[in-house]
Protein backbone atom coordinates (compact mmCIF):
# COMPACT_ATOMS: atom_id res chain seq x y z
CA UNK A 1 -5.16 -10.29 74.17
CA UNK A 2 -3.65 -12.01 71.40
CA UNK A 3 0.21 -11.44 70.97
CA UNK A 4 1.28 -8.36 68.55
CA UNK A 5 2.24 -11.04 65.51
CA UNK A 6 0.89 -14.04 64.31
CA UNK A 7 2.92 -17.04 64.15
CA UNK A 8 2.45 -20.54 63.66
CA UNK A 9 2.86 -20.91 67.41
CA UNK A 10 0.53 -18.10 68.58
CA UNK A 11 -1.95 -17.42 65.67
CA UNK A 12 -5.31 -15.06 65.73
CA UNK A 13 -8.22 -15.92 65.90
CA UNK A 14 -10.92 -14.85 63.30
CA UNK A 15 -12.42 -12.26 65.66
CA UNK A 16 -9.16 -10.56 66.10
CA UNK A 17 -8.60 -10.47 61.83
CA UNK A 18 -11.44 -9.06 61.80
CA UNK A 19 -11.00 -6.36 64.39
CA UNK A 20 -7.43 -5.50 63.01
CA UNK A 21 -9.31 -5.25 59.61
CA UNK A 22 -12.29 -2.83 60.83
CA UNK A 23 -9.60 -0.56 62.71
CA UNK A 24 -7.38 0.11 59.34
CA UNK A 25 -10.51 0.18 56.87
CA UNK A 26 -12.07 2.97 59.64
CA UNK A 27 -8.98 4.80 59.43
CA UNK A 28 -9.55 5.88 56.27
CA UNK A 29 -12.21 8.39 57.27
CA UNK A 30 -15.10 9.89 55.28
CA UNK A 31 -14.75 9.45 51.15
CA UNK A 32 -16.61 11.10 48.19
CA UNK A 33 -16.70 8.36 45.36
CA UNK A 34 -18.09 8.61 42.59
CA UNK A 35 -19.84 5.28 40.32
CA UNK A 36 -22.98 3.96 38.76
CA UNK A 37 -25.67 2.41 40.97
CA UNK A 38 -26.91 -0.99 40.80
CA UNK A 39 -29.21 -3.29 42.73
CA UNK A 40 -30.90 -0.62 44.73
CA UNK A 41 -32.70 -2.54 46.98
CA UNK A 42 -35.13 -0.16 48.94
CA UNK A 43 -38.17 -1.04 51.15
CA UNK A 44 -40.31 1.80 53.32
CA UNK A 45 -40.55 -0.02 56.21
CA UNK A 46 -36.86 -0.99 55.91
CA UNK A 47 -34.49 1.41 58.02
CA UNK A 48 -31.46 0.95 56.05
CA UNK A 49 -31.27 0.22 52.51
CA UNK A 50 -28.79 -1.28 50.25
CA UNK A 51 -27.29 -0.54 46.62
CA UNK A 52 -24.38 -1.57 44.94
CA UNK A 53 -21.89 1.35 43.10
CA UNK A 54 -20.33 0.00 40.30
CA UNK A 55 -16.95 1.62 38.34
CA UNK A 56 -17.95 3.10 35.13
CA UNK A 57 -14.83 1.38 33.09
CA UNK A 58 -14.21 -1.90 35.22
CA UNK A 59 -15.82 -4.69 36.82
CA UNK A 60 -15.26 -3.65 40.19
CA UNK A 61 -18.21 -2.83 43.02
CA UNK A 62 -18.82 -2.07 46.43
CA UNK A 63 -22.11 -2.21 48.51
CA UNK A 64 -23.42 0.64 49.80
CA UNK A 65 -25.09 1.02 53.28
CA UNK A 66 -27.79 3.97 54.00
CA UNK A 67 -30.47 5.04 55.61
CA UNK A 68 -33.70 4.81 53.88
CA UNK A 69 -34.91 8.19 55.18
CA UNK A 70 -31.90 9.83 52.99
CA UNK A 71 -33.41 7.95 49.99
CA UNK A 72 -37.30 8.32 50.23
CA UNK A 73 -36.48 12.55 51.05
CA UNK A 74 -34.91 12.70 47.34
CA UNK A 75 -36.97 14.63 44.96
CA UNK A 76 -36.25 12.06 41.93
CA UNK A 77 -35.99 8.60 42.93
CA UNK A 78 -33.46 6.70 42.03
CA UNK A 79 -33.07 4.12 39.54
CA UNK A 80 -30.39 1.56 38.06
CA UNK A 81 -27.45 3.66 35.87
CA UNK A 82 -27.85 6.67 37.58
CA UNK A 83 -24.34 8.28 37.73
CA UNK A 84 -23.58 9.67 41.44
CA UNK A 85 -21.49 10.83 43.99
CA UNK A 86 -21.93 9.16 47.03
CA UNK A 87 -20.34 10.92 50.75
CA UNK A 88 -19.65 7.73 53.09
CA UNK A 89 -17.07 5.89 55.26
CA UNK A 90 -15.85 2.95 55.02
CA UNK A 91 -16.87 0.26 57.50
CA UNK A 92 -16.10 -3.13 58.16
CA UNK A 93 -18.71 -5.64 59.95
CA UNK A 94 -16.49 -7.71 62.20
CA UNK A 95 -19.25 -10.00 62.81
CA UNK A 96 -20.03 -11.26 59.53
CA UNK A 97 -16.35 -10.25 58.02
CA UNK A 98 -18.17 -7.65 55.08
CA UNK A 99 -17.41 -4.25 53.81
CA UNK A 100 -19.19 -1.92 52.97
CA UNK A 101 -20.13 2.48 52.76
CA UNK A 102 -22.10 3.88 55.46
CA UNK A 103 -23.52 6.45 53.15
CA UNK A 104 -24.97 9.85 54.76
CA UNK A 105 -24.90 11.82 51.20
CA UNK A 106 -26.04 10.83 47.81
CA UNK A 107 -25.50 13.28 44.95
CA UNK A 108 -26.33 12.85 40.81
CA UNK A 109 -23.77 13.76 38.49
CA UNK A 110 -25.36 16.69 36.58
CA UNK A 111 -25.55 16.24 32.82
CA UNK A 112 -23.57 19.71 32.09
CA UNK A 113 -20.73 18.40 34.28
CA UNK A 114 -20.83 15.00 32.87
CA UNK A 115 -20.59 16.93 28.69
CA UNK A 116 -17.77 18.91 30.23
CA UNK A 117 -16.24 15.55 31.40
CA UNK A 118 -16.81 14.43 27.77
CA UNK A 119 -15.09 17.38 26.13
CA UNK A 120 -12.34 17.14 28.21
CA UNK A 121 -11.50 13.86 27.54
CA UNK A 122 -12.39 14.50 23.45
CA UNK A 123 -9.82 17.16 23.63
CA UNK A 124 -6.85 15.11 25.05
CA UNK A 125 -7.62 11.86 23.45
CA UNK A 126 -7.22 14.29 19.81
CA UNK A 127 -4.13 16.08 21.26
CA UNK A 128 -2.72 12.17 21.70
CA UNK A 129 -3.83 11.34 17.92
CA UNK A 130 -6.22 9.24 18.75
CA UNK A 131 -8.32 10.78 16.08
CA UNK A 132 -5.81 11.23 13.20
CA UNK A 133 -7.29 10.18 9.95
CA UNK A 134 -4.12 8.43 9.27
CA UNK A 135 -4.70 6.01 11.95
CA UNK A 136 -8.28 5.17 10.46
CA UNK A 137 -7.93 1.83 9.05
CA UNK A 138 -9.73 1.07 5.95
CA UNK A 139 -13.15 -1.37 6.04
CA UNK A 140 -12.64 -4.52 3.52
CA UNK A 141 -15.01 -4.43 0.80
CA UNK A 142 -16.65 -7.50 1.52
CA UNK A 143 -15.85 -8.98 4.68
CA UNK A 144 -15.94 -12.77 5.43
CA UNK A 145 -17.55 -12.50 8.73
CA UNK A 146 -18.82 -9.50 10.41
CA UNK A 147 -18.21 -8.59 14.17
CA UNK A 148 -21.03 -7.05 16.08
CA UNK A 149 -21.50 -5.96 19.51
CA UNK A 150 -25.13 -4.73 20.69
CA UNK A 151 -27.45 -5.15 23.54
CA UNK A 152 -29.34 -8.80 23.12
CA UNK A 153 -32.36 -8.82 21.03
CA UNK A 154 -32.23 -4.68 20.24
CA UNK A 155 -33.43 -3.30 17.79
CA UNK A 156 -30.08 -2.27 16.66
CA UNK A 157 -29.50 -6.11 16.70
CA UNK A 158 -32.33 -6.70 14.22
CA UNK A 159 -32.20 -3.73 12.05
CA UNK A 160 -27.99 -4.58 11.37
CA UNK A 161 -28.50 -8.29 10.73
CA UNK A 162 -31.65 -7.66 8.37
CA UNK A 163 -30.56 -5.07 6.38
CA UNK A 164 -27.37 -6.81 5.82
CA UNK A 165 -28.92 -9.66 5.07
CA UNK A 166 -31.32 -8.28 2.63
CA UNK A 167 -28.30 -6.43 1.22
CA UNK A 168 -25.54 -9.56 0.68
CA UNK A 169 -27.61 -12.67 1.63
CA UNK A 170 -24.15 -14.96 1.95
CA UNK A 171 -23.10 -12.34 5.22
CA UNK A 172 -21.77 -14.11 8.15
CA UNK A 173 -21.66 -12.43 11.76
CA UNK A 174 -20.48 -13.02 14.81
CA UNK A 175 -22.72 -11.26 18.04
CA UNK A 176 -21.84 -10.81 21.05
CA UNK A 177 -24.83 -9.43 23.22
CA UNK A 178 -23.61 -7.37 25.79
CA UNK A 179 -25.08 -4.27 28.28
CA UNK A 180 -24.91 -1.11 26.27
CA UNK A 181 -25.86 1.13 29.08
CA UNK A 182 -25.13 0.85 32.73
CA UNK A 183 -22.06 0.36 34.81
CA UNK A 184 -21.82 -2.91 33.52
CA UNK A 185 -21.48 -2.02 29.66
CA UNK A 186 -18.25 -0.52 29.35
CA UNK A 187 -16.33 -3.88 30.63
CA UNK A 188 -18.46 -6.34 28.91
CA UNK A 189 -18.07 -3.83 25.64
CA UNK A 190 -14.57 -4.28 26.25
CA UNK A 191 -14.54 -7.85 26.83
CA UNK A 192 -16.44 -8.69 23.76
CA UNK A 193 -14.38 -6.23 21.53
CA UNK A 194 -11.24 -7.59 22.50
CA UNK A 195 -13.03 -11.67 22.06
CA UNK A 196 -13.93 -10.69 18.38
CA UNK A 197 -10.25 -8.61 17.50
CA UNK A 198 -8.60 -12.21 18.06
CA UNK A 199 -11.11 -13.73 15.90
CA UNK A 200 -8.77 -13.97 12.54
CA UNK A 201 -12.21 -14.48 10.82
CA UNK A 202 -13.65 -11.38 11.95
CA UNK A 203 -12.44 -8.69 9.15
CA UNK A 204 -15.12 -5.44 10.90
CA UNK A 205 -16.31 -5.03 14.20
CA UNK A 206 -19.06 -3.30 14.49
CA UNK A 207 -20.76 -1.57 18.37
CA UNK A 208 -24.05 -0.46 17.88
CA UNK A 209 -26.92 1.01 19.95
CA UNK A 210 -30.27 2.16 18.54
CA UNK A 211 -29.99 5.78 20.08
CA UNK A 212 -30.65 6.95 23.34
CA UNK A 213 -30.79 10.16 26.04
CA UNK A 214 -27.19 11.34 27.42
CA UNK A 215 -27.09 9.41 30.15
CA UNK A 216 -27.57 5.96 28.43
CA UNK A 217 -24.86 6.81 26.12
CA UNK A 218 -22.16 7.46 28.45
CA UNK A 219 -20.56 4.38 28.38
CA UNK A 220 -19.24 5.07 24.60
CA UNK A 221 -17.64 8.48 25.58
CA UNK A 222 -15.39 6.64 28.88
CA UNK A 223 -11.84 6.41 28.33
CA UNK A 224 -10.98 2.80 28.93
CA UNK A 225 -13.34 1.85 26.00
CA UNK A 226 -11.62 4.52 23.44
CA UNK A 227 -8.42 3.13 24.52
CA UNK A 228 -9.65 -0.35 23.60
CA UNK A 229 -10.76 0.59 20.19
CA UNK A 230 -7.66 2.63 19.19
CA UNK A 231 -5.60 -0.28 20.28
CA UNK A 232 -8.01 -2.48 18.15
CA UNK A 233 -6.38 -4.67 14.98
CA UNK A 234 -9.39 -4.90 13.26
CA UNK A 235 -11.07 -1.99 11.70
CA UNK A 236 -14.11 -0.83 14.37
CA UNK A 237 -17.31 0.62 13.21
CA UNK A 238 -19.53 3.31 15.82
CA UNK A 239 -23.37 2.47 15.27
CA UNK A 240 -24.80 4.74 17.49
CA UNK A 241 -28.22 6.29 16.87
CA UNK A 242 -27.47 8.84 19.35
CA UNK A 243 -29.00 12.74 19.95
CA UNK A 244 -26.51 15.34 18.91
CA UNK A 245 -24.13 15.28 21.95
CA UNK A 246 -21.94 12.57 19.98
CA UNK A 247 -20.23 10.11 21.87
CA UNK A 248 -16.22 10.33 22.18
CA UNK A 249 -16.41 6.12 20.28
CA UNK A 250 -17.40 8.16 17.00
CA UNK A 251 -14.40 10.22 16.81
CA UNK A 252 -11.80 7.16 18.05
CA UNK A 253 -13.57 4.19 16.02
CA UNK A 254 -12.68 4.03 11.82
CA UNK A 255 -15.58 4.70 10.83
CA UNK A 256 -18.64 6.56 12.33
CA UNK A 257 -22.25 5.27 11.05
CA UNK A 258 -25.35 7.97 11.87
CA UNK A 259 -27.30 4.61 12.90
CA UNK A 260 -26.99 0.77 13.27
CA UNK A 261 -28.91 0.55 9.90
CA UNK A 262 -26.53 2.92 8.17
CA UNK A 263 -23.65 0.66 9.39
CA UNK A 264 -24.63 -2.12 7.61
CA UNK A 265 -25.12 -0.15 4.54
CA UNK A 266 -21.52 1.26 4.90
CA UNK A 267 -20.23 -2.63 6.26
CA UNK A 268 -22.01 -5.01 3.27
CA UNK A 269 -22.16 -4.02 -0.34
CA UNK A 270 -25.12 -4.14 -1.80
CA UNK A 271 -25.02 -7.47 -3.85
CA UNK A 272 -27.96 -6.00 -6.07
CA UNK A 273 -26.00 -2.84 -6.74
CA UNK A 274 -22.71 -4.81 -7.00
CA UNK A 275 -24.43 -7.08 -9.98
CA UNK A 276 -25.79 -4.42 -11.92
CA UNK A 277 -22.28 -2.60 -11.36
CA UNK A 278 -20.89 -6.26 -13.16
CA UNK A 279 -23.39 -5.90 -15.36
CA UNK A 280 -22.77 -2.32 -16.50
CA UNK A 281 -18.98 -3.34 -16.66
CA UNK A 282 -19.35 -6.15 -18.88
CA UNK A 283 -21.23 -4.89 -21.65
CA UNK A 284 -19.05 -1.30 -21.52
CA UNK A 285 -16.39 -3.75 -22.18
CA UNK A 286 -18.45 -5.29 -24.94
CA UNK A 287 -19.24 -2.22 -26.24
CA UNK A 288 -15.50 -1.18 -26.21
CA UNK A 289 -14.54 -4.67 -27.70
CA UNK A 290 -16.97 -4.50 -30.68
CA UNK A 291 -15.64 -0.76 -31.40
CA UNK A 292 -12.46 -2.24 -31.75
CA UNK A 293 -13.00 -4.83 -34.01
CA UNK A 294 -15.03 -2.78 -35.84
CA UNK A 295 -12.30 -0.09 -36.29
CA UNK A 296 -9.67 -2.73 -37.35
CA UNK A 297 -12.05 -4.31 -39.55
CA UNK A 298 -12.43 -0.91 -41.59
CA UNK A 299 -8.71 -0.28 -41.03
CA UNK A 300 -7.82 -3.20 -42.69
CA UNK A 301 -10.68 -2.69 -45.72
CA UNK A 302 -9.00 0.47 -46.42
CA UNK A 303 -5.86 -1.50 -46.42
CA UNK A 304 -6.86 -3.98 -48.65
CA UNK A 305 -8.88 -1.33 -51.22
CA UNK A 306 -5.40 0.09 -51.71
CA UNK A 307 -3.50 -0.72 -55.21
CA UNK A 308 -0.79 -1.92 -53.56
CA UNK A 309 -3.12 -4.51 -52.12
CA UNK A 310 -5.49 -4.81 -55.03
CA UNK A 311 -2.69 -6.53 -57.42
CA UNK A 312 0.76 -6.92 -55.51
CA UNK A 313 2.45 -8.02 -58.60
CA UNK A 314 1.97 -4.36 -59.61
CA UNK A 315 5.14 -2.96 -57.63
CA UNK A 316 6.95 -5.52 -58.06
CA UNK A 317 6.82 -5.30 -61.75
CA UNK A 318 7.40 -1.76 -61.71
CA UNK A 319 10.75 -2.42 -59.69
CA UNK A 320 11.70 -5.10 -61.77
CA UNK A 321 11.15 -2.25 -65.16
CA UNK A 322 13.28 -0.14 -62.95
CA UNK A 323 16.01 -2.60 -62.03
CA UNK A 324 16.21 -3.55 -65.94
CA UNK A 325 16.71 0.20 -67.20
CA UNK A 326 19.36 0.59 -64.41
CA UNK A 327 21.15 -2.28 -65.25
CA UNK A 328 21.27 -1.20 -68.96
CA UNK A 329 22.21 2.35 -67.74
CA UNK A 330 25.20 0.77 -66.07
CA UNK A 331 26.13 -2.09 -68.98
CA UNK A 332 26.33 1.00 -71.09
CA UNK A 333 28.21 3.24 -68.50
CA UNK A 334 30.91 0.46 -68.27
CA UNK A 335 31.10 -0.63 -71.74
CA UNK A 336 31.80 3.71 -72.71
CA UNK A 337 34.14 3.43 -69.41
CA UNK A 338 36.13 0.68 -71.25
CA UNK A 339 36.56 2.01 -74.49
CA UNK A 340 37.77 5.56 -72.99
CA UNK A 341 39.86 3.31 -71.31
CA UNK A 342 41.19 1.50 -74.02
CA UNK A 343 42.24 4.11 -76.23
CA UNK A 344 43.89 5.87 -73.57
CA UNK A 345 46.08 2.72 -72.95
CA UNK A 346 47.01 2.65 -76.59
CA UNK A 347 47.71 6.55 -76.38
CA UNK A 348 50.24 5.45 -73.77
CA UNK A 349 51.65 2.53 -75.10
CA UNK A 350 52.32 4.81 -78.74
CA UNK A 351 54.09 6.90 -76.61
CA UNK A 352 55.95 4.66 -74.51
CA UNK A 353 57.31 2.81 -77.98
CA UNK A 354 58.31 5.73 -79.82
CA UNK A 355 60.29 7.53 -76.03
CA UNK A 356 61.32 3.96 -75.04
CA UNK A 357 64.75 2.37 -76.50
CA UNK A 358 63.48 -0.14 -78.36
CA UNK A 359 62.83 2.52 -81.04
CA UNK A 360 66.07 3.89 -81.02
CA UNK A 361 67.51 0.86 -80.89
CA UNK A 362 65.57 -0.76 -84.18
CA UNK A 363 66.52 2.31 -86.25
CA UNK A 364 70.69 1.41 -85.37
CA UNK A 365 71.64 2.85 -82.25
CA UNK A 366 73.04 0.07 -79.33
CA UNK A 367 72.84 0.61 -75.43
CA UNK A 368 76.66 -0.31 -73.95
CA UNK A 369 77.13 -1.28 -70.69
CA UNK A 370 80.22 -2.09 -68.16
CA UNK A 371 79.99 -5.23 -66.50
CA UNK A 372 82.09 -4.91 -63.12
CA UNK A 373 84.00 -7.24 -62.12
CA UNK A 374 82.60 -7.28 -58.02
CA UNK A 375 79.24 -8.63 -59.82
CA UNK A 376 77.40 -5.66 -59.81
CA UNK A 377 74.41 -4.75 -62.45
CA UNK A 378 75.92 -3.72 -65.55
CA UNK A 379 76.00 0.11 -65.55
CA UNK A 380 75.20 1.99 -68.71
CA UNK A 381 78.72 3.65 -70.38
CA UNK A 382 78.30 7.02 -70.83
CA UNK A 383 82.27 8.47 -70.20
CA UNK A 384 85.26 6.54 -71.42
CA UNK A 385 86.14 6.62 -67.67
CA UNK A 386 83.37 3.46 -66.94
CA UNK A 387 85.37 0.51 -69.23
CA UNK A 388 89.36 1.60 -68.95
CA UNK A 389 91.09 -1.10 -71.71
CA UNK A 390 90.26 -4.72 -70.86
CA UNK A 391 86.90 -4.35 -69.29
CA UNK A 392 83.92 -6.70 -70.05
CA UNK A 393 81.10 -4.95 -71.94
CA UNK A 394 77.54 -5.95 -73.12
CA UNK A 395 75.89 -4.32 -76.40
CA UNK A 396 72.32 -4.39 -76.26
CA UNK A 397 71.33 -3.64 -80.07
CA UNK A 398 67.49 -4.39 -81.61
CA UNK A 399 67.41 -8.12 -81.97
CA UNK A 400 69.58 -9.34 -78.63
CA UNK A 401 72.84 -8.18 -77.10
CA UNK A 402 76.66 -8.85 -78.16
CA UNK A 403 79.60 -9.41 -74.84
CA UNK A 404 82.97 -8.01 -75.99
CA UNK A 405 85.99 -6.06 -74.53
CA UNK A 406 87.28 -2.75 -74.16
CA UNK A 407 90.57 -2.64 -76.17
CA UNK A 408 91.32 0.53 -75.48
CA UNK A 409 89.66 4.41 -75.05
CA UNK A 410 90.15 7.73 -77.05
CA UNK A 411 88.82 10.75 -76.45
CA UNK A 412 86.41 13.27 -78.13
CA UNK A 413 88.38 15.86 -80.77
């Protein structure tokens, strides 16, 4: 009996791993799991048969073990992809060191359970907004190379490539052929989706399958795959020709085509349709362009019919006429202005001579004035007060003015 723990000293040997490993794997008891089957590999003389159950979302597997009397009593056989629930425990074969079910119950998923499934998970990937329309990115017009994902040499395969072909000859693609039913389709969908979102040539991706019955379409309604696509950079295109239980991918993906042929249509323009488009576009804009030149060019006749433009010197005669008259108008304005002027001065000056002194003086009258002595201006003597006996006088008569001295004042009788 080997000691309780290894150690470099006292290790196990393999028989004792392997009996440690049978006891914990046995203590898990009896399991209901559910998976995809694969490999069934069933003979009638055989007394035990052997499949494989594969997870729906990842590449993970573990062999089954049961008796072939469990199988050959079913009232459908069964067949690769069937979706099941399988009643077993887990057992470990010391001897050869494998694990494996030891399967006493085999069960198929019922369709109505597997729709509810469906709905269920429709209704809380929407209540996350994994179907928002504002999350929907937009396709390019015309993309340089076109992603697609289908099962290898499909008719979805064929019917996408020649129809976008026929449609813009110059397409590129890039396939990647993977499983599009099975247990295996939903990893190698996600494999290749996530291969062709890094590819910074690949502007669309687009995962199509030419139709099918419920069960072959359930790997585009599992989870891990609509988490893929949302999480996807480049815009993702559903091409599933399906029956009308829709797939969850239509609702989560961009854009939803009704087949793998309407994809392509919705993908690649129509080079055809984009030509005559070009066409139609260029001669509108002839069309327009000629209208417009033609509606200048009879703009500008009607210009030049006009008078104005018929003889220009016209105008400018008639402005030069009307320039001429005002000037005389305003020679003769200023020359009457003058005159009025003129005589009105003269008026003034008559007035001025015959008021002023100069008058009075030239008829014998003389102006007399004091001169003080601080050397003031000479004030005019009008009281006998202003030049007292020896003051120095001025007498301003007609022709100049005489200096002489007060010799003494009397006053007015």
């Amino acid at each position: 009996m080997p000691s309780a723990k290894s150690t470099p000293e006292t290790p196990w040997p393999v028989r004792e791993v392997n009996n440690q490993v049978k006891t914990w794997i046995e203590r898990l008891g009896h399991l209901w799991v559910e998976g995809q089957l694969a490999q069934i590999n069933v003979k009638p003389n055989w007394k035990l048969s052997y499949l494989t159950l594969r997870d729906v979302e990842q590449e993970v597997s573990v062999q089954l073990t049961c008796p072939t009397e469990i199988i050959r009593n079913r009232p459908t056989p069964l067949k690769d992809g069937d979706r099941v629930i399988v009643y077993g425990k887990p057992a470990f074969y010391a001897g050869r060191g494998t694990f494996s079910l030891w399967v006493t119950d085999i069960r198929p998923v019922g369709i109505g359970e597997l729709l509810a499934r469906i709905e269920e998970l429709r209704k809380r990937l929407a209540a996350e907004g994994l179907f928002d329309a504002s999350r929907k990115k937009a396709l390019p017009f015309l993309p340089h190379r076109v992603g697609l994902i289908t099962g290898r040499g499909s008719a979805a395969e064929r019917d996408v490539l020649s129809v976008s072909k026929d449609r813009w000859p110059e397409v590129q693609f890039r396939v990647i052929n993977t499983a599009v039913q099975g247990a295996s389709a939903v990893p190698e969908i996600i494999a290749a989706l996530e291969t062709l979102d890094k590819d910074p040539e690949v502007d669309v991706i687009i995962i199509a399958r030419g139709g099918g019955s419920v069960e072959d379409l359930l790997p585009f309604s599992e989870e891990a795959l609509q988490r893929a696509v949302a999480a996807a950079v480049t815009p993702v295109v559903s091409a599933i020709g399906h029956e009308p239980d829709t797939p969850v991918l239509d609702n989560v993906a961009d854009l939803r085509a009704a087949t793998p042929t309407d994809a392509a249509k919705r993908v690649v323009p129509d080079v055809a349709e984009q030509r005559l488009l070009i066409k139609q576009l260029r001669e509108r804009s002839a069309a327009a362009l000629r209208g417009w030149v033609l509606r200048e060019h009879q703009a500008l006749s009607a210009l030049r019919s006009r008078p104005v433009l018929a003889d220009p010197m016209t105008p400018i005669v008639r402005r030069q006429e009307e320039v001429m008259q005002a000037r005389n108008l305003l020679r003769r304005d200023i020359s009457h202005l003058l005159r009025t002027e003129q005589a009105w001065v003269s008026a003034l000056r008559a007035q001025v001579s015959a008021l002023g002194p100069s008058a009075t003086l030239a008829r014998g009258y003389a102006v007399v004035q004091v001169v003080p002595r601080d050397g003031r201006d000479p004030e005019v003597v009008t009281s006998i007060e202003q030049s007292p006996p020896g003051s120095q006088l001025r007498i301003r008569v007609a022709d100049g003015s005489i200096t002489a001295a007060a010799m003494g004042t009397q006053e007015a009788n």
